[in-house]
Protein backbone atom coordinates (compact mmCIF):
# COMPACT_ATOMS: atom_id res chain seq x y z
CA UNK A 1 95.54 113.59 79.35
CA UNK A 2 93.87 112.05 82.38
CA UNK A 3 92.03 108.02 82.39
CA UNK A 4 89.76 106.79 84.47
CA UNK A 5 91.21 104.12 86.61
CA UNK A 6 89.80 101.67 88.55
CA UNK A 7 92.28 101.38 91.75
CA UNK A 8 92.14 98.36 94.07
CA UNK A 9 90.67 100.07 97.67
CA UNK A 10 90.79 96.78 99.34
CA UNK A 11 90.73 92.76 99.46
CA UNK A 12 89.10 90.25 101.59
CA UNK A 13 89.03 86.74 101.91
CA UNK A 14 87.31 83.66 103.80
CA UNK A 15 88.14 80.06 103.97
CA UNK A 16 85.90 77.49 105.80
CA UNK A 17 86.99 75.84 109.11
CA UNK A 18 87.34 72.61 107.46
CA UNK A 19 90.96 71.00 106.58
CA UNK A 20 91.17 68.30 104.46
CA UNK A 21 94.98 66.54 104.45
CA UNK A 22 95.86 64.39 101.86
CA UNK A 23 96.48 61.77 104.46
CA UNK A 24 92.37 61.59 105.04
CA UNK A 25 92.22 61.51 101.57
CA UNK A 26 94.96 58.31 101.30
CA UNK A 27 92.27 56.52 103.88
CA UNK A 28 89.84 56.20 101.68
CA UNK A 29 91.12 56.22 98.05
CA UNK A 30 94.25 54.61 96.31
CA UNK A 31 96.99 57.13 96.76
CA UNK A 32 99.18 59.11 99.28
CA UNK A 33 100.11 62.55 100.64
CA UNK A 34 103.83 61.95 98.79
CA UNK A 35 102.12 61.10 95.67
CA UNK A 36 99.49 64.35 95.54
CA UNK A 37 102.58 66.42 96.31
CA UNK A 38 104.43 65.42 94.29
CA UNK A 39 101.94 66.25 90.95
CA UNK A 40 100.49 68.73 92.06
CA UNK A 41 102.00 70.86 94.94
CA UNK A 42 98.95 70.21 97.38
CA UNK A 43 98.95 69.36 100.89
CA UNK A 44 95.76 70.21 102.30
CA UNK A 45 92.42 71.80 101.38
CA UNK A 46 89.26 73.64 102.95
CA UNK A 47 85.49 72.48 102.64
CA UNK A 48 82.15 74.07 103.14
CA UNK A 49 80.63 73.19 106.24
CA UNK A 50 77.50 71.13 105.52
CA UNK A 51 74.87 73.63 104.78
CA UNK A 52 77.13 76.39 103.91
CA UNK A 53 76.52 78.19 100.45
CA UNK A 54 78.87 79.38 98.01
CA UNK A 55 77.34 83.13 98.83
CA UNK A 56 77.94 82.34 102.35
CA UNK A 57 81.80 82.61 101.77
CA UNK A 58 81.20 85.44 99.81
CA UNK A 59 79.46 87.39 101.88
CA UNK A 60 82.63 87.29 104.13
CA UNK A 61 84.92 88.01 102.10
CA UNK A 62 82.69 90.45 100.72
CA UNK A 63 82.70 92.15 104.09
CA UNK A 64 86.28 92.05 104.95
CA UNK A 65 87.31 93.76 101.52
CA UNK A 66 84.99 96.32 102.26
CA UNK A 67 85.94 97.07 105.88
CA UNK A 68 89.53 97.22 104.63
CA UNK A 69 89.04 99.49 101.85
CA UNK A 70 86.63 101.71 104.65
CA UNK A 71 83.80 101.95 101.83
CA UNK A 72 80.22 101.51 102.81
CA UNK A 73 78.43 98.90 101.12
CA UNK A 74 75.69 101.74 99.80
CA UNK A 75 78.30 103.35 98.10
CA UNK A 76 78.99 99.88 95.67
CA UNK A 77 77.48 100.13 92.80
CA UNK A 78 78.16 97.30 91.00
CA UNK A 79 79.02 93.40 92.12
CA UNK A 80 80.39 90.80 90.08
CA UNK A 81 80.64 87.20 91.49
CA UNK A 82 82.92 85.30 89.52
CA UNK A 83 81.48 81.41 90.28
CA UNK A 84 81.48 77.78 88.64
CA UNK A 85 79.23 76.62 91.66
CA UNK A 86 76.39 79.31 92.42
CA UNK A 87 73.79 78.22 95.11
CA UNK A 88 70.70 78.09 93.01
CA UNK A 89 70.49 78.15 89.24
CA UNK A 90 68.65 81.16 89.67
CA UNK A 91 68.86 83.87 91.20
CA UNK A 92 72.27 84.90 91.03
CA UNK A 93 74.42 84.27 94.13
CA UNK A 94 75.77 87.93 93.05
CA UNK A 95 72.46 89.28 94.40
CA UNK A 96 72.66 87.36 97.27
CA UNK A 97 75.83 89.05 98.34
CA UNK A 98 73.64 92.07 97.83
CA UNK A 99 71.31 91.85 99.80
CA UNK A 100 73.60 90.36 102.73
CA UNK A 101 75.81 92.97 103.00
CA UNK A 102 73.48 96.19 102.50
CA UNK A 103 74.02 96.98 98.99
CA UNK A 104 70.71 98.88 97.74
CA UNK A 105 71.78 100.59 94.41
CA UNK A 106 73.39 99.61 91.50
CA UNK A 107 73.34 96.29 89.68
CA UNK A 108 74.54 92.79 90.75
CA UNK A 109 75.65 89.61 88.59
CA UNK A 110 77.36 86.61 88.30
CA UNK A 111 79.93 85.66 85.65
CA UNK A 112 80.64 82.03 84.82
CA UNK A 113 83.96 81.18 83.34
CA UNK A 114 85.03 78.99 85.61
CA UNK A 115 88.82 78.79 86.65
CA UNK A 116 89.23 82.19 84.84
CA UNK A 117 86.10 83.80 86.14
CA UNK A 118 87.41 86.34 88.47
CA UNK A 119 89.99 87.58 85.73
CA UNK A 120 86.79 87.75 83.55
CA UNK A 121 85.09 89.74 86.46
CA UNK A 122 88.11 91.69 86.76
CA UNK A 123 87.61 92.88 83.08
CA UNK A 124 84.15 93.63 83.23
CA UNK A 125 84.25 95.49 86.66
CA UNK A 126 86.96 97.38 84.88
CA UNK A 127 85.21 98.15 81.98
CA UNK A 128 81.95 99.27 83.68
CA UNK A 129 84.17 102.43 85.45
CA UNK A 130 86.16 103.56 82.59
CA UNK A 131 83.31 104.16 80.69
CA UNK A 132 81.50 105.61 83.46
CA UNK A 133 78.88 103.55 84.34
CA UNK A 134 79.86 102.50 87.76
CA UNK A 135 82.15 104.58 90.23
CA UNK A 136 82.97 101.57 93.29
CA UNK A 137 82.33 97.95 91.94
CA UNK A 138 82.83 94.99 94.37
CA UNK A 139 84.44 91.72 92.86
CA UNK A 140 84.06 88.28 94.29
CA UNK A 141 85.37 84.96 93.40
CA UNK A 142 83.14 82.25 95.14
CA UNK A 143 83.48 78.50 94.88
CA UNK A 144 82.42 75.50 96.84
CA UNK A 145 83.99 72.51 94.14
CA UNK A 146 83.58 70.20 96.78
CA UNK A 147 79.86 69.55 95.94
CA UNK A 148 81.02 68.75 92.52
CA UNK A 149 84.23 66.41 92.84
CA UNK A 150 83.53 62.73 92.55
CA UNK A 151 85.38 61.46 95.61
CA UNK A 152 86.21 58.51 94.23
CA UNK A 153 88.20 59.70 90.93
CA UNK A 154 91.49 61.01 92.48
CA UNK A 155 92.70 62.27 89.34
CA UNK A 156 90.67 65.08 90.30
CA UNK A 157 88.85 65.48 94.05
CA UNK A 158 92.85 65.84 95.26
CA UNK A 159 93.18 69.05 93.31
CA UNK A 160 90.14 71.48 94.59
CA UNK A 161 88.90 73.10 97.26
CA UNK A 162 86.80 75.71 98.55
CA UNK A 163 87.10 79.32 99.43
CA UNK A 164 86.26 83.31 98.88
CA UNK A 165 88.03 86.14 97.51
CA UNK A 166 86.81 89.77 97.15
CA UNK A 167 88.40 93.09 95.94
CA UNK A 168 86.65 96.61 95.91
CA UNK A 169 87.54 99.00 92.67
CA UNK A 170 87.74 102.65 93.05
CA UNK A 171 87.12 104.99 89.61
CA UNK A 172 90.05 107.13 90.34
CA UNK A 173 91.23 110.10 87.71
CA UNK A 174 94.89 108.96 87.17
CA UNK A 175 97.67 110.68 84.36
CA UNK A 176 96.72 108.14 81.74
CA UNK A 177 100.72 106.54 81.61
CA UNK A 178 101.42 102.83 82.62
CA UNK A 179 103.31 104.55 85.83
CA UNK A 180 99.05 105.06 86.93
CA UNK A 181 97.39 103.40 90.03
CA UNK A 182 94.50 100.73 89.07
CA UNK A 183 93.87 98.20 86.06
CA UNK A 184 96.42 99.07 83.61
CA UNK A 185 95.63 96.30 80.85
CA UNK A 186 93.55 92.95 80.53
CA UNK A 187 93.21 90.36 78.00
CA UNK A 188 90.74 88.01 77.87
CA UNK A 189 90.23 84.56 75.33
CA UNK A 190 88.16 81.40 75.40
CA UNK A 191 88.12 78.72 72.99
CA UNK A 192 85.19 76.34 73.38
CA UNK A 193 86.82 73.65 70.94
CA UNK A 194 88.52 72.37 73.95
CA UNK A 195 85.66 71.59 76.25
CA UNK A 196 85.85 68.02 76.37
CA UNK A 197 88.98 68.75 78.64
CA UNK A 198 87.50 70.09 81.49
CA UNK A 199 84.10 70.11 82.27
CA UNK A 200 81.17 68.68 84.73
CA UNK A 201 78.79 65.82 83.31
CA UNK A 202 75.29 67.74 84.19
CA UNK A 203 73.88 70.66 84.00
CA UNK A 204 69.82 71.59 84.42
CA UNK A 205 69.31 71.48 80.70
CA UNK A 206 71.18 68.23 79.80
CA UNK A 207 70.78 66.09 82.81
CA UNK A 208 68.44 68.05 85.16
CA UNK A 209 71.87 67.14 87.88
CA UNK A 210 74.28 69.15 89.32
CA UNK A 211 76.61 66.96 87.59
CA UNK A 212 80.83 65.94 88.48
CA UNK A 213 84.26 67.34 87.59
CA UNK A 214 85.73 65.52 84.63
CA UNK A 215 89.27 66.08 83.39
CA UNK A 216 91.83 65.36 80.93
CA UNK A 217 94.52 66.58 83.32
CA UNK A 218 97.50 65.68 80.69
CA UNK A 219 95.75 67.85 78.02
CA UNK A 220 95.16 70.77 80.24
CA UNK A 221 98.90 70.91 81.37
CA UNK A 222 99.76 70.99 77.72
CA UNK A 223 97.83 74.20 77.04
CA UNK A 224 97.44 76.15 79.76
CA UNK A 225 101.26 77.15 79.96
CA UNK A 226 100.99 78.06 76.15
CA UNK A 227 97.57 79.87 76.66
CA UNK A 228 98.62 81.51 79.68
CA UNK A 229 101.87 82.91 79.01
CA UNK A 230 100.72 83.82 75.48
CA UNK A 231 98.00 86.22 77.00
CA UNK A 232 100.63 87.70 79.38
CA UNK A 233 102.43 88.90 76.69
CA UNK A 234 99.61 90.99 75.33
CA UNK A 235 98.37 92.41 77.99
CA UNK A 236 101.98 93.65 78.74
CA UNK A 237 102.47 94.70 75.03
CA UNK A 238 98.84 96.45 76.19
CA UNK A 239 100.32 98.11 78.54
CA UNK A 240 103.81 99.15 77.55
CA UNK A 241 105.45 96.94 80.17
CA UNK A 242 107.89 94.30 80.47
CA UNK A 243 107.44 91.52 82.82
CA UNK A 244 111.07 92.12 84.00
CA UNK A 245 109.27 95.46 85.73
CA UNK A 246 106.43 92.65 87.70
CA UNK A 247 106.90 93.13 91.35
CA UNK A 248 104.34 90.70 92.13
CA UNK A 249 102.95 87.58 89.95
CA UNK A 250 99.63 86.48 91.54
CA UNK A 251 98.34 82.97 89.20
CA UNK A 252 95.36 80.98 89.22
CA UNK A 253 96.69 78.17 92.01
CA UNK A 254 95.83 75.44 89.62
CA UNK A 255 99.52 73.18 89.51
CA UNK A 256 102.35 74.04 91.31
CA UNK A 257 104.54 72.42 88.01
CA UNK A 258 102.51 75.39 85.79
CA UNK A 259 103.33 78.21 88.12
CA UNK A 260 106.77 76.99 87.54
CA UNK A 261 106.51 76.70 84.34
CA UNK A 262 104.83 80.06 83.50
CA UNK A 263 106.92 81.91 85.94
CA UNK A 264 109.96 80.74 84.35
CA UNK A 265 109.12 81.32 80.95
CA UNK A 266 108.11 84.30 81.58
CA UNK A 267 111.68 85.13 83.53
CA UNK A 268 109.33 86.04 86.93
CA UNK A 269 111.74 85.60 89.91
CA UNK A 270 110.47 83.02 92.77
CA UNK A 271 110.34 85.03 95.43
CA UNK A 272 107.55 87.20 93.05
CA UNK A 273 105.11 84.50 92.88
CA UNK A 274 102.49 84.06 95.44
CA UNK A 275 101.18 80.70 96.23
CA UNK A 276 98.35 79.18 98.30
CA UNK A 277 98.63 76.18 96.35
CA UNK A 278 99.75 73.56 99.07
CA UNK A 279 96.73 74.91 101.94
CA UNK A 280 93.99 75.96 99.38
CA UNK A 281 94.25 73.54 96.88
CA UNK A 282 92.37 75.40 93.57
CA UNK A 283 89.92 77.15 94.51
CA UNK A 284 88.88 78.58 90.87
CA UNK A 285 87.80 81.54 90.54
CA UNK A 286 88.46 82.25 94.26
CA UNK A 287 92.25 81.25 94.16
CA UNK A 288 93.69 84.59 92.70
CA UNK A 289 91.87 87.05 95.43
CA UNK A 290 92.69 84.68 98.31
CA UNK A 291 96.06 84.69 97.06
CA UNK A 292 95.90 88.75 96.92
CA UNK A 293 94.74 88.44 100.51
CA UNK A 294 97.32 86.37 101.25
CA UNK A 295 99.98 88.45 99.64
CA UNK A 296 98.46 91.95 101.34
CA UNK A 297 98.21 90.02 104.85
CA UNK A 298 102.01 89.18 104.01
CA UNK A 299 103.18 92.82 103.46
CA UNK A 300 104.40 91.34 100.31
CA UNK A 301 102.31 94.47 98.78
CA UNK A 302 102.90 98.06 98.53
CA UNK A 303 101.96 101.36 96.88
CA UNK A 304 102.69 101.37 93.47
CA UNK A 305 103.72 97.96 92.65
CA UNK A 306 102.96 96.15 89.96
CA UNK A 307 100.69 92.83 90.35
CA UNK A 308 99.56 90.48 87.60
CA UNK A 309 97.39 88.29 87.53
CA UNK A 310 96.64 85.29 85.26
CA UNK A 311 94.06 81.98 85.39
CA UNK A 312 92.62 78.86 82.51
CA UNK A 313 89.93 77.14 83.21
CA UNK A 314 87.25 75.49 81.44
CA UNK A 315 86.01 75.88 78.37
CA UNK A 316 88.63 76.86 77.50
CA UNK A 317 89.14 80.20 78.85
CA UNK A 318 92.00 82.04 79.81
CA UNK A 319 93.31 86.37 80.62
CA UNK A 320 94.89 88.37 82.34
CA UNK A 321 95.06 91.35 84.67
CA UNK A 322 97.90 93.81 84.61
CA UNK A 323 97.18 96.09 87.65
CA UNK A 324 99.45 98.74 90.13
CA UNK A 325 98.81 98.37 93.77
């Protein structure tokens, strides 16, 4: 019996100009390049020009994805941007995209689950073709965190960065066996019990301010390798898989030590796991599709192989995406 499938057509990405080393940060705040490194796996980061908007990175990787998957933006109908850090509170930088890149049909949205938002947008994108609903969808993870670090906490304006990811989905009539192109399986969980561990002090209904990054960084690393590799095993049970058959392992580039960690309890080789980590920083819910990008600019990615994908963030929320290339 035949599925619906929704087959990855192409990927895009865009990072701004700026680099920040961890040597400018060392000039102005108590710590060094060694020390950063050595927690967290970073060396460097980009930041948004002044003036340039979270849908400005979008839009270009928005672009790219679709040049490389040779769609025309009026045949997308449907756009997800998966963002902690939209330009306005309203309207959605989803429909910004839109309307920057030609898209005249179809609906456009943004989903906010921060770290874990483009997994989330993944899903939904996902779901809207297999029922139907949607035949090309266009998925972007979009985040300028710089606007909402406070520089002078380096327990936490070391670890972001800003950036733009994009993939375009295809409905595709496939065999309906785990051996099919596209989105084989996802998972998605959130537990809001645990939002005192990562979250920003202000929002427009508490505050009326944009608000800063706070985070219980020791707490975090205790769950997210638990959460994580806990929801990759569903969605390969899901899927009839084993994660001995991954050919590629593309994670949320939060921590170098829980890509380790998650890699290696999951028994993922090193040489499957793709990381940006040390020149992106985390770039939430734009880290996994700049790592795709990354990976397809790489030629680390072929026809038929396997790719997961996993993130945490916030909230807490956590999934995963079990897809074949």
């Amino acid at each position: 019996m035949t599925s619906i499938r929704s087959v990855i057509r192409g990927v895009g990405a865009y990072l701004p100009e700026r680099i920040l080393t961890n040597d400018e940060i060392s000039q102005r705040l108590d710590t060094s390049d060694s020390w950063i490194q050595e927690r967290t796996g970073i060396k460097s980061r980009h930041i948004a020009a002044e003036g340039e908007m979270t849908s400005d990175l979008g839009i270009k990787a928005a672009k790219s994805a679709l040049v490389r998957a040779g769609i025309d933006p009026v045949d997308i109908d449907l756009l997800i941007c998966a963002t902690a850090t939209p330009d306005r509170t309203f309207p959605s930088t989803a429909v910004r995209i839109q309307h920057a890149i030609g898209m005249t049909k179809g609906a456009a949205f943004d989903v906010q689950a921060v770290c874990s938002g483009f997994v989330f947008a993944m899903a939904t994108a996902d779901n809207f073709i297999r029922t139907g609903q949607s035949k090309r969808a266009l998925v972007v993870g979009a985040e300028t965190f710089s606007r909402i670090l406070d520089w002078e906490d380096r327990g936490t304006c070391v670890l972001f960065g800003d950036g733009a990811g994009a993939v375009v989905l295809e409905a595709q009539n496939q065999q309906g066996t785990n051996d099919d192109r596209g989105v084989l399986a996802t998972r998605l969980r959130s537990d809001g019990r645990f939002e005192d561990l990562l979250y920003v002090d202000g929002g427009p209904s508490s505050t009326q301010t944009t608000g800063y990054l706070r985070m219980n960084g020791r707490e975090v690393f205790r769950h997210a390798i638990q959460k994580i590799s806990g929801v990759i095993e569903e969605t390969l049970l899901a899927s009839g898989l084993a994660a001995e058959e991954i050919d590629l392992f593309v994670p949320h580039q939060a921590n170098a030590r829980i890509l380790d960690g998650i890699a290696k309890k999951l028994g993922v080789a090193p040489e499957k796991v793709i990381k940006t980590l040390d020149r992106h920083g985390n770039t939430s819910a734009a880290s996994i599709p700049l790592a795709l990008n990354q990976a397809f600019e790489a030629h680390k990615l072929s026809e038929g192989d396997l790719v997961l994908m996993e993130a945490m963030g916030g909230g807490f929320t956590w999934g995963a995406v079990l897809a074949r290339w």
